[in-house]
PDB file of N, CA and C in Angstrom:
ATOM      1  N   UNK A   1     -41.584-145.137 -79.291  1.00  0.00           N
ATOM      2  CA  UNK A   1     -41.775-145.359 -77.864  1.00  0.00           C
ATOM      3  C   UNK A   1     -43.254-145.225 -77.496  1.00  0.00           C
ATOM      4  N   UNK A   2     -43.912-144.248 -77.717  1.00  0.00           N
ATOM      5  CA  UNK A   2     -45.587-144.285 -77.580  1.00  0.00           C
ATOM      6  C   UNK A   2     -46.115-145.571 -77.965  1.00  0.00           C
ATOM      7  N   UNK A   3     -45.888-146.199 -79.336  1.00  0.00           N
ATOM      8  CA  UNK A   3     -46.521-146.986 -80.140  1.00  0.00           C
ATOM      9  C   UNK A   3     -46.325-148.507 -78.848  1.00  0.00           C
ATOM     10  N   UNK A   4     -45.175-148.101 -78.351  1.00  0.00           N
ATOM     11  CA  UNK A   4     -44.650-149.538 -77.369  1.00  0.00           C
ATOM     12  C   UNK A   4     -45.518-149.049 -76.086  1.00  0.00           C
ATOM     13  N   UNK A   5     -45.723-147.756 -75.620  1.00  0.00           N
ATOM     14  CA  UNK A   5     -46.540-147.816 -74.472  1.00  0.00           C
ATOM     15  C   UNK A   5     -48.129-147.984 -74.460  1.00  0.00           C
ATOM     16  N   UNK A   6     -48.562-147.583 -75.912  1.00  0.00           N
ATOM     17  CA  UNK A   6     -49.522-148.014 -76.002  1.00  0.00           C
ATOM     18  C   UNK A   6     -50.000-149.364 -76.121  1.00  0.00           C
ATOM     19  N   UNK A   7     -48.817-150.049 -76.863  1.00  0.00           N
ATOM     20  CA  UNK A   7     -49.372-151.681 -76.578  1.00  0.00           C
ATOM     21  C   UNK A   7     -49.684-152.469 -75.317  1.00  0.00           C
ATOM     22  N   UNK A   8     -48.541-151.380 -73.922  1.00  0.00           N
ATOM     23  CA  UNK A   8     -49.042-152.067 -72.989  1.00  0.00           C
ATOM     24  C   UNK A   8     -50.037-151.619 -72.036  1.00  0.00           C
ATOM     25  N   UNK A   9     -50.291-150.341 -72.194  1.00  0.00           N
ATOM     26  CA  UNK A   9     -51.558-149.794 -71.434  1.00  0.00           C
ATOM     27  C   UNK A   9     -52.246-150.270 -71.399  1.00  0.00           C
ATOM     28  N   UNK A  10     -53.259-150.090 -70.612  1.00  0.00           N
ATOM     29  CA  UNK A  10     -54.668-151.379 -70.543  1.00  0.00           C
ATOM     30  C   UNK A  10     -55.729-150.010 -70.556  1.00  0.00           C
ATOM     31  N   UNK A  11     -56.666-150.251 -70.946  1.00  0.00           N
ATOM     32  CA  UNK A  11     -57.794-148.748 -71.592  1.00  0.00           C
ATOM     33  C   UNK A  11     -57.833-149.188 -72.757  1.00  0.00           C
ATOM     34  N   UNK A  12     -58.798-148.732 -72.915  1.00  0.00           N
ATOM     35  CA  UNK A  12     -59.441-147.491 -74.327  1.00  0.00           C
ATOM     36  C   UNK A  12     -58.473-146.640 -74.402  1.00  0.00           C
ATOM     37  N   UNK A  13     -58.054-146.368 -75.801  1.00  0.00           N
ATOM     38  CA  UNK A  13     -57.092-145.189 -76.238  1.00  0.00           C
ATOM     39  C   UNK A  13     -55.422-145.997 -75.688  1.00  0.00           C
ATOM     40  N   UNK A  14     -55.451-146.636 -74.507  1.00  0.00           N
ATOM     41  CA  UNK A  14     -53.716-146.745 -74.331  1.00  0.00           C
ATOM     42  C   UNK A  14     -53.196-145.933 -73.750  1.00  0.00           C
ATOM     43  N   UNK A  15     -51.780-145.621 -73.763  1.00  0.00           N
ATOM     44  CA  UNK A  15     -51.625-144.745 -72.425  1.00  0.00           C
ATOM     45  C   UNK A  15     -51.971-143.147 -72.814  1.00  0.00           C
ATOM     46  N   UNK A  16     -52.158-143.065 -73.988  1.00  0.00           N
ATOM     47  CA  UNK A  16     -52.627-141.403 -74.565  1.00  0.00           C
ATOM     48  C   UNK A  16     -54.137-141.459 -73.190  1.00  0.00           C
ATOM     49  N   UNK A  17     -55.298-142.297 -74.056  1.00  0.00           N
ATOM     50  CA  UNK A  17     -56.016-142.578 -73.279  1.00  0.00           C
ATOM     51  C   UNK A  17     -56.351-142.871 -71.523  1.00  0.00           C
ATOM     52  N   UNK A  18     -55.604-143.304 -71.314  1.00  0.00           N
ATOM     53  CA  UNK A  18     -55.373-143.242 -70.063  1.00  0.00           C
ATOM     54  C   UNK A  18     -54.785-142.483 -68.949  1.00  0.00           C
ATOM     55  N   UNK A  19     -53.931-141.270 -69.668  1.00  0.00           N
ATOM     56  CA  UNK A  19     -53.817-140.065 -69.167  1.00  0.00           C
ATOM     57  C   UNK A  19     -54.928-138.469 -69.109  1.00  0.00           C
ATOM     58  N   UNK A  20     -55.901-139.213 -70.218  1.00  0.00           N
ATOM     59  CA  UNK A  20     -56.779-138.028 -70.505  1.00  0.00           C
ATOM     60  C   UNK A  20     -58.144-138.833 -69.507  1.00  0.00           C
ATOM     61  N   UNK A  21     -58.055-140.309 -69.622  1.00  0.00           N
ATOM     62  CA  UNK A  21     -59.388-140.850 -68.305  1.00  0.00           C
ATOM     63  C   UNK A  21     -59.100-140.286 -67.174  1.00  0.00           C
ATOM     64  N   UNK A  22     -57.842-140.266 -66.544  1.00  0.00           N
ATOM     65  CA  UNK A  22     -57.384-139.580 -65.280  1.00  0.00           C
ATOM     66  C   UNK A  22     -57.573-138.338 -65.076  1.00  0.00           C
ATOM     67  N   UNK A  23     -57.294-137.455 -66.200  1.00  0.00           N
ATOM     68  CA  UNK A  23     -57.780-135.911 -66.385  1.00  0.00           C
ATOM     69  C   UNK A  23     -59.250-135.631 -66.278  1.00  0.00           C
ATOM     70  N   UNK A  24     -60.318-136.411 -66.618  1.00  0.00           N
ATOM     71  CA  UNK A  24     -61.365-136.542 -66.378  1.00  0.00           C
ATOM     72  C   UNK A  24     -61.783-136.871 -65.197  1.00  0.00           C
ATOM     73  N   UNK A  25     -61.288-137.616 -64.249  1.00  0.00           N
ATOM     74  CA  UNK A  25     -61.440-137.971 -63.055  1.00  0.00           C
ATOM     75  C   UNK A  25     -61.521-137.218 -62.096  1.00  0.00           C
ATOM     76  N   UNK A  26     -59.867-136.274 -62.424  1.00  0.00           N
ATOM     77  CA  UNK A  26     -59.209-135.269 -61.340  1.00  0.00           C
ATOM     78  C   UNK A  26     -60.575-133.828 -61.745  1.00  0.00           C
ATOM     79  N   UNK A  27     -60.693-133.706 -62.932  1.00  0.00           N
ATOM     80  CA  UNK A  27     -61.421-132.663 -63.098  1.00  0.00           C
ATOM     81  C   UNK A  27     -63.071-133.016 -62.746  1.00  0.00           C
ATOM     82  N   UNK A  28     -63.075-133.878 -61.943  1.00  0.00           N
ATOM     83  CA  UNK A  28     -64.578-134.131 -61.798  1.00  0.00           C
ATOM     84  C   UNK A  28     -64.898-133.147 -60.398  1.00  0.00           C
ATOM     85  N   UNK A  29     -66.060-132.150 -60.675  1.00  0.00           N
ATOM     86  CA  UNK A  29     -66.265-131.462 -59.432  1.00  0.00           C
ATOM     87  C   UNK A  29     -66.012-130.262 -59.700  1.00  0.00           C
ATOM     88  N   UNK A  30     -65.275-129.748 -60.282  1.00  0.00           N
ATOM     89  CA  UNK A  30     -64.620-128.361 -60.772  1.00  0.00           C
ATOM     90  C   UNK A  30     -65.098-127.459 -62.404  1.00  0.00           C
ATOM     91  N   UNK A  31     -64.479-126.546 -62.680  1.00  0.00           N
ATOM     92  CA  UNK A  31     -65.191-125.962 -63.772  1.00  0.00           C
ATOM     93  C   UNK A  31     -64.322-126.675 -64.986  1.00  0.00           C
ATOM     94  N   UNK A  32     -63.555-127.455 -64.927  1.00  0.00           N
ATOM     95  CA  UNK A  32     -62.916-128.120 -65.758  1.00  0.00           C
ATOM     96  C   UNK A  32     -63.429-129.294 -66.164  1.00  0.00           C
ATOM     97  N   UNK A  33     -64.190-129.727 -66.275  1.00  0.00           N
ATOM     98  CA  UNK A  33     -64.952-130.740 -66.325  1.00  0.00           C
ATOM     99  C   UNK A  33     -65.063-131.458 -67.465  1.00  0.00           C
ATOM    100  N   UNK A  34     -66.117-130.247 -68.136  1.00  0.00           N
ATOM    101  CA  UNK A  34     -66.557-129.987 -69.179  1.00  0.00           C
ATOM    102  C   UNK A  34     -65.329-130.323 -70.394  1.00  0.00           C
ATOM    103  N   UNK A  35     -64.596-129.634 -70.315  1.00  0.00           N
ATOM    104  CA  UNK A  35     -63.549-129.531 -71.093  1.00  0.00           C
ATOM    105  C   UNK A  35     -62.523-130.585 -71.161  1.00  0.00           C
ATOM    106  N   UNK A  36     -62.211-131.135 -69.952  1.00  0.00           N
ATOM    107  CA  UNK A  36     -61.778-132.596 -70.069  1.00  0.00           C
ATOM    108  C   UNK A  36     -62.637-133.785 -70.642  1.00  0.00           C
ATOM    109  N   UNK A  37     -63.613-133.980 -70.621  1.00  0.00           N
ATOM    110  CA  UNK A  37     -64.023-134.804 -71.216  1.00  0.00           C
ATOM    111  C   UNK A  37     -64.758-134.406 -72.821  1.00  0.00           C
ATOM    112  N   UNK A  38     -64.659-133.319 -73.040  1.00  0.00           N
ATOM    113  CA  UNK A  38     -64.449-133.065 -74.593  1.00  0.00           C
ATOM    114  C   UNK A  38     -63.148-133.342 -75.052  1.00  0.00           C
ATOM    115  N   UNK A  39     -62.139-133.370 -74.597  1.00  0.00           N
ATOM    116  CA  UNK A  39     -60.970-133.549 -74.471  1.00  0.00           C
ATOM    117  C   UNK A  39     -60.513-135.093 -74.524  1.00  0.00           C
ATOM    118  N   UNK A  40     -60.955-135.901 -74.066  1.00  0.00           N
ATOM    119  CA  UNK A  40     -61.266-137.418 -73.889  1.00  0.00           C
ATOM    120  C   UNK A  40     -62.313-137.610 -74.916  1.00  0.00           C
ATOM    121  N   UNK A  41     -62.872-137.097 -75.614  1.00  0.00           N
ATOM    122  CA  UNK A  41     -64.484-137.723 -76.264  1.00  0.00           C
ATOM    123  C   UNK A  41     -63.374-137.211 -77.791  1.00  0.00           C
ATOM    124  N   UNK A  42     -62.948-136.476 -77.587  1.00  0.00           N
ATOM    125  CA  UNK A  42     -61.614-135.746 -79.130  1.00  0.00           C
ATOM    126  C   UNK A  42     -60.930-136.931 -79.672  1.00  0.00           C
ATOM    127  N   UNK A  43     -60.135-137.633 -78.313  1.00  0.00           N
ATOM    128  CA  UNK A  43     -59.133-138.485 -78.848  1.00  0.00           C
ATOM    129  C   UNK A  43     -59.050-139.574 -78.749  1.00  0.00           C
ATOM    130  N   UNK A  44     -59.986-140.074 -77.542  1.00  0.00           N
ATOM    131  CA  UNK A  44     -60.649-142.167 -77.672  1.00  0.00           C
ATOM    132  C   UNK A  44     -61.788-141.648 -77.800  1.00  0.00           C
ATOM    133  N   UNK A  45     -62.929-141.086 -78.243  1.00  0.00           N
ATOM    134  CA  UNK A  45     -64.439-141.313 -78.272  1.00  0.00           C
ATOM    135  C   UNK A  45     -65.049-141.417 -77.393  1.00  0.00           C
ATOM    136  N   UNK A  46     -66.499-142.367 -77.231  1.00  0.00           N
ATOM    137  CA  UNK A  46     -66.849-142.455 -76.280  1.00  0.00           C
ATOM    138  C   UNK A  46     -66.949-142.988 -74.765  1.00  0.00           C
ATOM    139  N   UNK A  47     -66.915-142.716 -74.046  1.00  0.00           N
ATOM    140  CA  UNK A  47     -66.118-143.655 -72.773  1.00  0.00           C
ATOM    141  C   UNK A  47     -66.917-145.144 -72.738  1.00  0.00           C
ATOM    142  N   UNK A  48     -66.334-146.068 -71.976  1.00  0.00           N
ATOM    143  CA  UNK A  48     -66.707-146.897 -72.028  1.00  0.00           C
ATOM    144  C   UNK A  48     -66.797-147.668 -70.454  1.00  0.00           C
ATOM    145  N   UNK A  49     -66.688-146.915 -69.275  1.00  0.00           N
ATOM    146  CA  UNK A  49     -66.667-147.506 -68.304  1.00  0.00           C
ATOM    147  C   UNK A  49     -67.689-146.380 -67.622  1.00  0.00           C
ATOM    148  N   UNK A  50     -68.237-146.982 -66.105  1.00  0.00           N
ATOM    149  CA  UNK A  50     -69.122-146.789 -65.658  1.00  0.00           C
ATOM    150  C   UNK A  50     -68.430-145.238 -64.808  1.00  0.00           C
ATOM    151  N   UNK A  51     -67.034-144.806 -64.634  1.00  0.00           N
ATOM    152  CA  UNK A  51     -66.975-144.181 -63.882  1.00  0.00           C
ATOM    153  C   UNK A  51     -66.575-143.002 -64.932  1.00  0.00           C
ATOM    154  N   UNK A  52     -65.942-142.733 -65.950  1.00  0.00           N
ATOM    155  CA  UNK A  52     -66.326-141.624 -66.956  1.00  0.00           C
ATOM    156  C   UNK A  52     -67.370-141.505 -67.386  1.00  0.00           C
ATOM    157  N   UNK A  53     -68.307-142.402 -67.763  1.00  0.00           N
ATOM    158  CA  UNK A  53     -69.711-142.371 -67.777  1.00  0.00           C
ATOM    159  C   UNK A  53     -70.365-141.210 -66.859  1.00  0.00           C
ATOM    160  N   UNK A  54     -69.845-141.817 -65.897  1.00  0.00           N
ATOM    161  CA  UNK A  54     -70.929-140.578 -64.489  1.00  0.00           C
ATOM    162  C   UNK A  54     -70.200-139.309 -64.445  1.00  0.00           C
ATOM    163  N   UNK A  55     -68.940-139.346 -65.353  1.00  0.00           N
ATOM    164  CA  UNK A  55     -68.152-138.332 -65.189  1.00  0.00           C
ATOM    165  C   UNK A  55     -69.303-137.177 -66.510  1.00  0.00           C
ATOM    166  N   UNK A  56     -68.771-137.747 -67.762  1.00  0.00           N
ATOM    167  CA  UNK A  56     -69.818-137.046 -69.063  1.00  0.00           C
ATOM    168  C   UNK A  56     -70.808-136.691 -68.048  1.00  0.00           C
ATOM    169  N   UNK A  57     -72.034-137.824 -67.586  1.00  0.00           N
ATOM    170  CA  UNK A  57     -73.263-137.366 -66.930  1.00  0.00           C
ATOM    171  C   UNK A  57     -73.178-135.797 -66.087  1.00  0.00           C
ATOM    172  N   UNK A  58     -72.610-135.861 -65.519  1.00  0.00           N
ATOM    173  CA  UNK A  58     -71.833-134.378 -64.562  1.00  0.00           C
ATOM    174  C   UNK A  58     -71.426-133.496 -65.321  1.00  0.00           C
ATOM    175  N   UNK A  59     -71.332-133.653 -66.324  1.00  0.00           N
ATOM    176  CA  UNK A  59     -70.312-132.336 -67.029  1.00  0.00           C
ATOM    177  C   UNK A  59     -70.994-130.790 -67.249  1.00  0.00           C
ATOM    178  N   UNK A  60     -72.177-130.697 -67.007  1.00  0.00           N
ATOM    179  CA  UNK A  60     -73.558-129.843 -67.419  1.00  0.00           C
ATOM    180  C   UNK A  60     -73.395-129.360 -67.980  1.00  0.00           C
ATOM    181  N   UNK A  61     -73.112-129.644 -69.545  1.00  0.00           N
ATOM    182  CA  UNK A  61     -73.169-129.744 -71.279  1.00  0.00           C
ATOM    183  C   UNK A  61     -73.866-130.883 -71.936  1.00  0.00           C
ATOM    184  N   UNK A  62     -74.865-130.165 -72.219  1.00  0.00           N
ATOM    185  CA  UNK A  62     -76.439-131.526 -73.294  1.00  0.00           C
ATOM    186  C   UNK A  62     -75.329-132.157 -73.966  1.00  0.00           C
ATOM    187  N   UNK A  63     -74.470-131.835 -74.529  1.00  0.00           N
ATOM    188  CA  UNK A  63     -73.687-132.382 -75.993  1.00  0.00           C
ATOM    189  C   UNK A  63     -72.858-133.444 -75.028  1.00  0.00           C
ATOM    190  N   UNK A  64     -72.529-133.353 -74.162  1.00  0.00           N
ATOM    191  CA  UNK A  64     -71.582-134.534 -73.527  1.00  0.00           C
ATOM    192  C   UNK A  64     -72.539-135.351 -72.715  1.00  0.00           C
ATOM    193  N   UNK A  65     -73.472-134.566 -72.214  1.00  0.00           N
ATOM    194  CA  UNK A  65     -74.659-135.755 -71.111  1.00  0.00           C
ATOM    195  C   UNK A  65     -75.036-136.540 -72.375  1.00  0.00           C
ATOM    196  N   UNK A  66     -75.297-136.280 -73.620  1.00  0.00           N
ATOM    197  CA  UNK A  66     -75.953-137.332 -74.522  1.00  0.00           C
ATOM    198  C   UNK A  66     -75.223-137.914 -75.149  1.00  0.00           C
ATOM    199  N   UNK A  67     -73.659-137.649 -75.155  1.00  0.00           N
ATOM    200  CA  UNK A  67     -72.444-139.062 -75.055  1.00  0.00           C
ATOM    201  C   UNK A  67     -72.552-139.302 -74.276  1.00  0.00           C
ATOM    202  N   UNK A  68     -72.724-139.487 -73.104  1.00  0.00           N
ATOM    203  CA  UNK A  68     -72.710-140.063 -71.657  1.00  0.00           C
ATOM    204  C   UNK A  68     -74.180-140.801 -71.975  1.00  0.00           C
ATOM    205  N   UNK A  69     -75.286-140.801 -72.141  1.00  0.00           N
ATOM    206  CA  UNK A  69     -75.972-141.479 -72.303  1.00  0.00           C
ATOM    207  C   UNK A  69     -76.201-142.455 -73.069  1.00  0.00           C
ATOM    208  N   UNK A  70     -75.668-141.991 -74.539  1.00  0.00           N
ATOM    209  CA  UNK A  70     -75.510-143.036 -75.611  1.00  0.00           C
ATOM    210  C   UNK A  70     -74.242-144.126 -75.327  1.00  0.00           C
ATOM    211  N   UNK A  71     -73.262-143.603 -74.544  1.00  0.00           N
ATOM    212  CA  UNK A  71     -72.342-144.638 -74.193  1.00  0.00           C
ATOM    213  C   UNK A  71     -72.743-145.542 -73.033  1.00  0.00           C
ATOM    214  N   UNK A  72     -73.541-145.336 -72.270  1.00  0.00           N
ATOM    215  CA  UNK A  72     -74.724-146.390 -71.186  1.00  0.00           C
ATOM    216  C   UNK A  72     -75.679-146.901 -71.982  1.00  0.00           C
ATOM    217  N   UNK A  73     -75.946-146.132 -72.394  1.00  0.00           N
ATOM    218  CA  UNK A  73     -76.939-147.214 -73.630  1.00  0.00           C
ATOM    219  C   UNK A  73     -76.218-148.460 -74.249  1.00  0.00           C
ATOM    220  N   UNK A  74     -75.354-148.207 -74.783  1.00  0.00           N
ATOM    221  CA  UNK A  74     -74.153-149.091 -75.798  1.00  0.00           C
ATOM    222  C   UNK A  74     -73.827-150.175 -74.527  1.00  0.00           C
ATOM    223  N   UNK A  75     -73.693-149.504 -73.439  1.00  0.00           N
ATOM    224  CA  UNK A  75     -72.553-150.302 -72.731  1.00  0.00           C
ATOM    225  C   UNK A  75     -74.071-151.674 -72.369  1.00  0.00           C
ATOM    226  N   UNK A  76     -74.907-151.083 -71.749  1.00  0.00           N
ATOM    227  CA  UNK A  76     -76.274-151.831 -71.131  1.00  0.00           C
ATOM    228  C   UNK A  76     -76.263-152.930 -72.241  1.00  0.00           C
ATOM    229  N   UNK A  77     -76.666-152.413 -73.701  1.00  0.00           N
ATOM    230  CA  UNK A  77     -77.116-153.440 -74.542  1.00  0.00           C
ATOM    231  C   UNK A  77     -75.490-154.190 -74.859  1.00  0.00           C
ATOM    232  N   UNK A  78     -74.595-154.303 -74.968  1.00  0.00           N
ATOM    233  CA  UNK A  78     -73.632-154.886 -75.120  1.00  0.00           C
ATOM    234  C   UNK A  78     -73.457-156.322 -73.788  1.00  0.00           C
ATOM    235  N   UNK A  79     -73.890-155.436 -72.459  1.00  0.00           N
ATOM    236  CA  UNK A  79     -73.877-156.387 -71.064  1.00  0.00           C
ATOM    237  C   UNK A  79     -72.715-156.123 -70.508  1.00  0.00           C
ATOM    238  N   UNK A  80     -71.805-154.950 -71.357  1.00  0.00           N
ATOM    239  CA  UNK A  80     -70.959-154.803 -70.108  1.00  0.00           C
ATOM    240  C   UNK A  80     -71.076-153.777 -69.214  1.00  0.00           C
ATOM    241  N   UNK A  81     -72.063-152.958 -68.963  1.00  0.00           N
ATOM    242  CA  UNK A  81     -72.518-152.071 -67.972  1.00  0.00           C
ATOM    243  C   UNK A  81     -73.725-152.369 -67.114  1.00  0.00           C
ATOM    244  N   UNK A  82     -73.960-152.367 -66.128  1.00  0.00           N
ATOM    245  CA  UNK A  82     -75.281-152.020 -65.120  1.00  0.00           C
ATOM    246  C   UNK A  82     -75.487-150.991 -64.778  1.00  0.00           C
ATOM    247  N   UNK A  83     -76.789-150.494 -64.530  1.00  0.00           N
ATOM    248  CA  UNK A  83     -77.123-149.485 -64.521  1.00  0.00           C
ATOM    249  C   UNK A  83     -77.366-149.472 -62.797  1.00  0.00           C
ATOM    250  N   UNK A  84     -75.786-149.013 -61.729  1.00  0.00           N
ATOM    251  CA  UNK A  84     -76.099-148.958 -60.973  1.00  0.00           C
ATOM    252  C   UNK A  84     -76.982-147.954 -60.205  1.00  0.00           C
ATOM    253  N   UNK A  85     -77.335-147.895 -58.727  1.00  0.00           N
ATOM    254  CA  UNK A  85     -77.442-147.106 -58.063  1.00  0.00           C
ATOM    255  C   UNK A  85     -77.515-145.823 -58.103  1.00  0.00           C
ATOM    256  N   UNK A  86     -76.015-145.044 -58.623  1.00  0.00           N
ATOM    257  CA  UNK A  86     -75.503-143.963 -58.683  1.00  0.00           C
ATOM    258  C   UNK A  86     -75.465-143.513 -59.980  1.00  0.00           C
ATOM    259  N   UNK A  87     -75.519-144.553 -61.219  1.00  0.00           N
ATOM    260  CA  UNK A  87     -75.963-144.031 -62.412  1.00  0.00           C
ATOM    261  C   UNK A  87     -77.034-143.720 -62.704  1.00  0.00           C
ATOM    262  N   UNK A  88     -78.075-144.545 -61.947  1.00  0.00           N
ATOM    263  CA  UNK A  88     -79.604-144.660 -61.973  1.00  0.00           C
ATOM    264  C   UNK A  88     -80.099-143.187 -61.429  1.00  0.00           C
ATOM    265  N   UNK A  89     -79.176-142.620 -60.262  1.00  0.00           N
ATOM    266  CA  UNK A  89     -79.387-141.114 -59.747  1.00  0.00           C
ATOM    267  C   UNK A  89     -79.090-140.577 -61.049  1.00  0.00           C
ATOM    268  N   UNK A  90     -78.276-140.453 -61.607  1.00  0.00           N
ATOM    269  CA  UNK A  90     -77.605-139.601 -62.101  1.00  0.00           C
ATOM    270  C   UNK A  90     -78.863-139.285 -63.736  1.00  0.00           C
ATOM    271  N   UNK A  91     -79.078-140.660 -63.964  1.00  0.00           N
ATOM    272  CA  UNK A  91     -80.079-140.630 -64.976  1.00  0.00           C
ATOM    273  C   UNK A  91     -81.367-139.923 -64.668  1.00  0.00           C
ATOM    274  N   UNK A  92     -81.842-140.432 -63.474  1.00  0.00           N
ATOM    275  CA  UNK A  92     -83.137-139.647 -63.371  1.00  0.00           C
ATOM    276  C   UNK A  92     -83.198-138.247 -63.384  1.00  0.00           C
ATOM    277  N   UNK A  93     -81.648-137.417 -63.064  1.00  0.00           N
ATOM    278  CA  UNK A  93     -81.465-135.993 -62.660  1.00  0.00           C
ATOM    279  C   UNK A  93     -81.366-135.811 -63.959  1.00  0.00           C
ATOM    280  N   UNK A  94     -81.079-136.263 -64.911  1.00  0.00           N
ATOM    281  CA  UNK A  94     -81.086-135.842 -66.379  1.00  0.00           C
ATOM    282  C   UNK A  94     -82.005-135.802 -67.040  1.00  0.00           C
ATOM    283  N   UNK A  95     -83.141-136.494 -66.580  1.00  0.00           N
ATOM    284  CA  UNK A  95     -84.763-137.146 -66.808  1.00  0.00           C
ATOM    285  C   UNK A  95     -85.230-135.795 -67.101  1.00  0.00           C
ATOM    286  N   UNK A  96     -84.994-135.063 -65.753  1.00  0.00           N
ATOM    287  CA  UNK A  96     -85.738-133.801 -65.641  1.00  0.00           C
ATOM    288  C   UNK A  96     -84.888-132.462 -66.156  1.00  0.00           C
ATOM    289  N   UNK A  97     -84.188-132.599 -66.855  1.00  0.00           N
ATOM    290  CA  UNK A  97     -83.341-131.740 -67.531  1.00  0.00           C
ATOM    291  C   UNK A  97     -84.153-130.751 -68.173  1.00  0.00           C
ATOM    292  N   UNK A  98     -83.925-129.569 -68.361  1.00  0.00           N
ATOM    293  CA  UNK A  98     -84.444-128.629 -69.369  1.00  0.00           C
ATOM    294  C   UNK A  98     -84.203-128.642 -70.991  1.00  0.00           C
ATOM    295  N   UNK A  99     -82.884-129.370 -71.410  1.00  0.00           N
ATOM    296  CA  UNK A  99     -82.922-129.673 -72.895  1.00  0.00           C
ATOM    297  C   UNK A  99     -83.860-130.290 -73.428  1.00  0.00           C
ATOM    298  N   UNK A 100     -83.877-130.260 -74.513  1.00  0.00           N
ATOM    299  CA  UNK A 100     -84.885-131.240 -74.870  1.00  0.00           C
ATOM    300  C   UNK A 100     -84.535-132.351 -75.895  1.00  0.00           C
ATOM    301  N   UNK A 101     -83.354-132.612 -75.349  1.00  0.00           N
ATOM    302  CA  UNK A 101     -82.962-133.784 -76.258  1.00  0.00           C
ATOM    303  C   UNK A 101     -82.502-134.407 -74.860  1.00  0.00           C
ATOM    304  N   UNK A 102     -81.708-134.233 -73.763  1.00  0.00           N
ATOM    305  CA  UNK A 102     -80.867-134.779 -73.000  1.00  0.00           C
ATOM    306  C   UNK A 102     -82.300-135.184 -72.237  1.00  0.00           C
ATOM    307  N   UNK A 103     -83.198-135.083 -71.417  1.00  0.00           N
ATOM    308  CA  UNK A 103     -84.589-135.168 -71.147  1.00  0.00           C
ATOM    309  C   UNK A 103     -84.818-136.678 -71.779  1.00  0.00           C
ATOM    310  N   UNK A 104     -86.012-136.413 -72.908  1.00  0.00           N
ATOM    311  CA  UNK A 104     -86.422-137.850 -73.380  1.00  0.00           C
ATOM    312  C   UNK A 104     -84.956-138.656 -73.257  1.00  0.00           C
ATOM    313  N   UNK A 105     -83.849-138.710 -73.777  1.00  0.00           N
ATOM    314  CA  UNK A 105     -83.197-139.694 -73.777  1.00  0.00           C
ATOM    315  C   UNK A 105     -82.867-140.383 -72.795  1.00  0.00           C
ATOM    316  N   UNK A 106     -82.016-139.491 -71.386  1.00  0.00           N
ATOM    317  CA  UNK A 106     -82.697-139.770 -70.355  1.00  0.00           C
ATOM    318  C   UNK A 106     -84.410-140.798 -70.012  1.00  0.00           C
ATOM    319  N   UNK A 107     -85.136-140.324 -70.194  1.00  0.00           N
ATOM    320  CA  UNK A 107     -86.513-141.091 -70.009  1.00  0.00           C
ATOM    321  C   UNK A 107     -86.240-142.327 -70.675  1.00  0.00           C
ATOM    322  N   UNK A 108     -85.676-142.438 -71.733  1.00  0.00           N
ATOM    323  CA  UNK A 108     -86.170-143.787 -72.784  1.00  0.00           C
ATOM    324  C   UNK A 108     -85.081-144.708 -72.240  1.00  0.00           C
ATOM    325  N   UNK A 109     -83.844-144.431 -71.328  1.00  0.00           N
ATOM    326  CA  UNK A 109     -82.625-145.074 -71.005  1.00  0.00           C
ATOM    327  C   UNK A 109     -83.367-145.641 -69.535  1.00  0.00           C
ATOM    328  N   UNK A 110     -84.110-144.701 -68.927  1.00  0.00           N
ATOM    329  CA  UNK A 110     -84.422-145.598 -67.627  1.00  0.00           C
ATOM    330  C   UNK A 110     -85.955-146.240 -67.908  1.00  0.00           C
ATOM    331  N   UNK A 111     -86.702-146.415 -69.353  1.00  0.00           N
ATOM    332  CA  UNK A 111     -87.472-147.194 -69.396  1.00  0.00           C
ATOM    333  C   UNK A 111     -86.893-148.591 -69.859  1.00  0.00           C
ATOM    334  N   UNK A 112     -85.799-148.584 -70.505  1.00  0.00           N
ATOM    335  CA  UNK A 112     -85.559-149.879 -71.240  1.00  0.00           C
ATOM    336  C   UNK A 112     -85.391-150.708 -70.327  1.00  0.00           C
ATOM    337  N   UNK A 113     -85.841-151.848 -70.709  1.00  0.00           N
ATOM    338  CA  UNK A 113     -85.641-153.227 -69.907  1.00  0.00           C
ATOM    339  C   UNK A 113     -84.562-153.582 -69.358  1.00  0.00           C
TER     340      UNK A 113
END
């Protein structure tokens, strides 16, 4: 029965996936955050849409902001992401980060063309 709901889910991951994107969603804002989208990054990888994207970005864990970045990166050079408005905030607030990995990467994501 999974194997049949997953064929018809529409996502990344299927309906496994698509119950843990929603968990990420609901937990956006709260101290759960973090943990949902390690939780999501466990069992489909890296996200692939613009609104878990900003979700990782938020999570304030270097180790998930730089899946969240490398998956905007991927998505930009592929052409299926823009780097809107609200990602573009979200990048620059990472710009100035104190890590020092989440920082430059940040920088080198809002220099690319």
């Amino acid at each position: 029965l999974k194997q049949i709901d997953g064929l018809f889910a529409k996502g990344k991951g299927g309906a496994e996936g698509e119950r843990l994107a929603a968990a990420v969603r609901e937990a956006r804002g709260t101290p759960g955050l973090a943990a949902a989208c390690r939780e999501y990054r466990e069992a489909v990888g890296a996200p692939a849409d613009a609104a878990l994207i900003a979700c990782f970005l938020d999570a304030a864990d270097p180790e998930l902001e730089l899946a969240g970045l490398e998956a905007l990166r991927a998505g930009l050079g592929a052409g299926t992401l823009a780097l809107g408005s609200g990602l573009r905030t979200q990048v620059r607030m990472l710009a100035g980060s104190s890590d020092d990995a989440v920082a430059p990467a940040a920088e080198d994501l809002l220099d690319a063309p």
